[in-house]
Protein backbone atom coordinates (compact mmCIF):
# COMPACT_ATOMS: atom_id res chain seq x y z
CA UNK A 1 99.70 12.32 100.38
CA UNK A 2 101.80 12.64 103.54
CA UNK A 3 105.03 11.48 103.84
CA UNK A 4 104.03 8.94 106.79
CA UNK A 5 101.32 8.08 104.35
CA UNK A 6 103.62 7.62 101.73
CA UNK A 7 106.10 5.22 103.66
CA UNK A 8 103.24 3.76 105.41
CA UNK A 9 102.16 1.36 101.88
CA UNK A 10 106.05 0.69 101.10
CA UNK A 11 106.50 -0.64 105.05
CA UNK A 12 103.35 -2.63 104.50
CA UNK A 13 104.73 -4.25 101.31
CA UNK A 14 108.04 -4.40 102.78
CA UNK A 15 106.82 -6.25 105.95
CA UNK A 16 104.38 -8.53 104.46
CA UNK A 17 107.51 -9.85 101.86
CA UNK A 18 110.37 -9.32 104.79
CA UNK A 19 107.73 -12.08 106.65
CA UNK A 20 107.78 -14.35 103.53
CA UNK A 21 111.52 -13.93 103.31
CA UNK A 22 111.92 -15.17 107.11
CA UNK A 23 109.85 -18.08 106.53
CA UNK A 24 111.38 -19.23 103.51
CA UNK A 25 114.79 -18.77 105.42
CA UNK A 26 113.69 -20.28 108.59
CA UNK A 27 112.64 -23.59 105.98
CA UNK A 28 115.56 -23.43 104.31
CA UNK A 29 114.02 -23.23 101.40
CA UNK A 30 116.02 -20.70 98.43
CA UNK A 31 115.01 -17.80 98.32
CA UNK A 32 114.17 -16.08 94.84
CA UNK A 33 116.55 -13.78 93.20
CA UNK A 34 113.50 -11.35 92.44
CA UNK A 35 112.18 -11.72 95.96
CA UNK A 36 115.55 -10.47 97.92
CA UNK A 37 115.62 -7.61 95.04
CA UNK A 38 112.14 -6.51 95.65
CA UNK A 39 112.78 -6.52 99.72
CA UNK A 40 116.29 -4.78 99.19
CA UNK A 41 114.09 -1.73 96.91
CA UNK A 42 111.65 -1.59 99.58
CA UNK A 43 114.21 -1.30 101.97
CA UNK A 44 115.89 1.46 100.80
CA UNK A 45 112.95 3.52 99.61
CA UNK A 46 111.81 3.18 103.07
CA UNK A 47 115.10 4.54 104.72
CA UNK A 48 115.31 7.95 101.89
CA UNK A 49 111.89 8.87 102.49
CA UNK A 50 112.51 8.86 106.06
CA UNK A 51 116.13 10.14 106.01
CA UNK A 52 114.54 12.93 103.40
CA UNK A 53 111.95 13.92 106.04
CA UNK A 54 113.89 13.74 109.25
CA UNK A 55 116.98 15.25 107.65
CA UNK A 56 116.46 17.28 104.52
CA UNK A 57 118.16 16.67 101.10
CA UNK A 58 121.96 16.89 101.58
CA UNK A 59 121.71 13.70 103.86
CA UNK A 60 119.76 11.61 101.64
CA UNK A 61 121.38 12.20 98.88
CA UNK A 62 124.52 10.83 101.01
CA UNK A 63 122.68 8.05 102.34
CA UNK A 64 121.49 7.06 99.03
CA UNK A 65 124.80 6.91 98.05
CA UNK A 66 125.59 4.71 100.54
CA UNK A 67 122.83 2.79 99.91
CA UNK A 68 123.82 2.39 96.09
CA UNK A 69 127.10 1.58 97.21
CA UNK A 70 125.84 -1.36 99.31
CA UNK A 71 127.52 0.42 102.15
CA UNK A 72 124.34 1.78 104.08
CA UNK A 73 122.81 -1.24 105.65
CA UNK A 74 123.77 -5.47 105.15
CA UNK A 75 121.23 -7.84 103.19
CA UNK A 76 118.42 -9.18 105.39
């Protein structure tokens, strides 16, 4: 499978929970613990693959760090 292949079922998950995420938000209704956690691991899987295929592997493994670190990119 092809990297956009790969990415291409994670940003469909992603976007389909990142749209039930907005809509609970926009309600103000909570939003589940699990839910945020899921969307967050999306997230970053997302931005390694593509930071691994744009970039090679000395920059993701910094992003990732940065990513652990919660310094790479703010909540949604």
């Amino acid at each position: 499978m092809s990297v956009c292949a790969d990415v291409g079922s994670y940003r469909t998950a992603h976007d389909l929970l990142f749209s039930m995420y907005q809509e609970l938000k926009k309600n103000n209704i909570k939003i589940p613990a699990d839910m945020a956690n899921s969307l967050t691991i999306l997230h970053s899987y997302i931005l390694v693959k593509v930071i691994y295929h744009w970039h090679g592997c000395m920059k993701t493994s910094v992003g990732l760090g940065l990513i652990m670190h919660g310094g790479g990119y703010k909540k949604c």
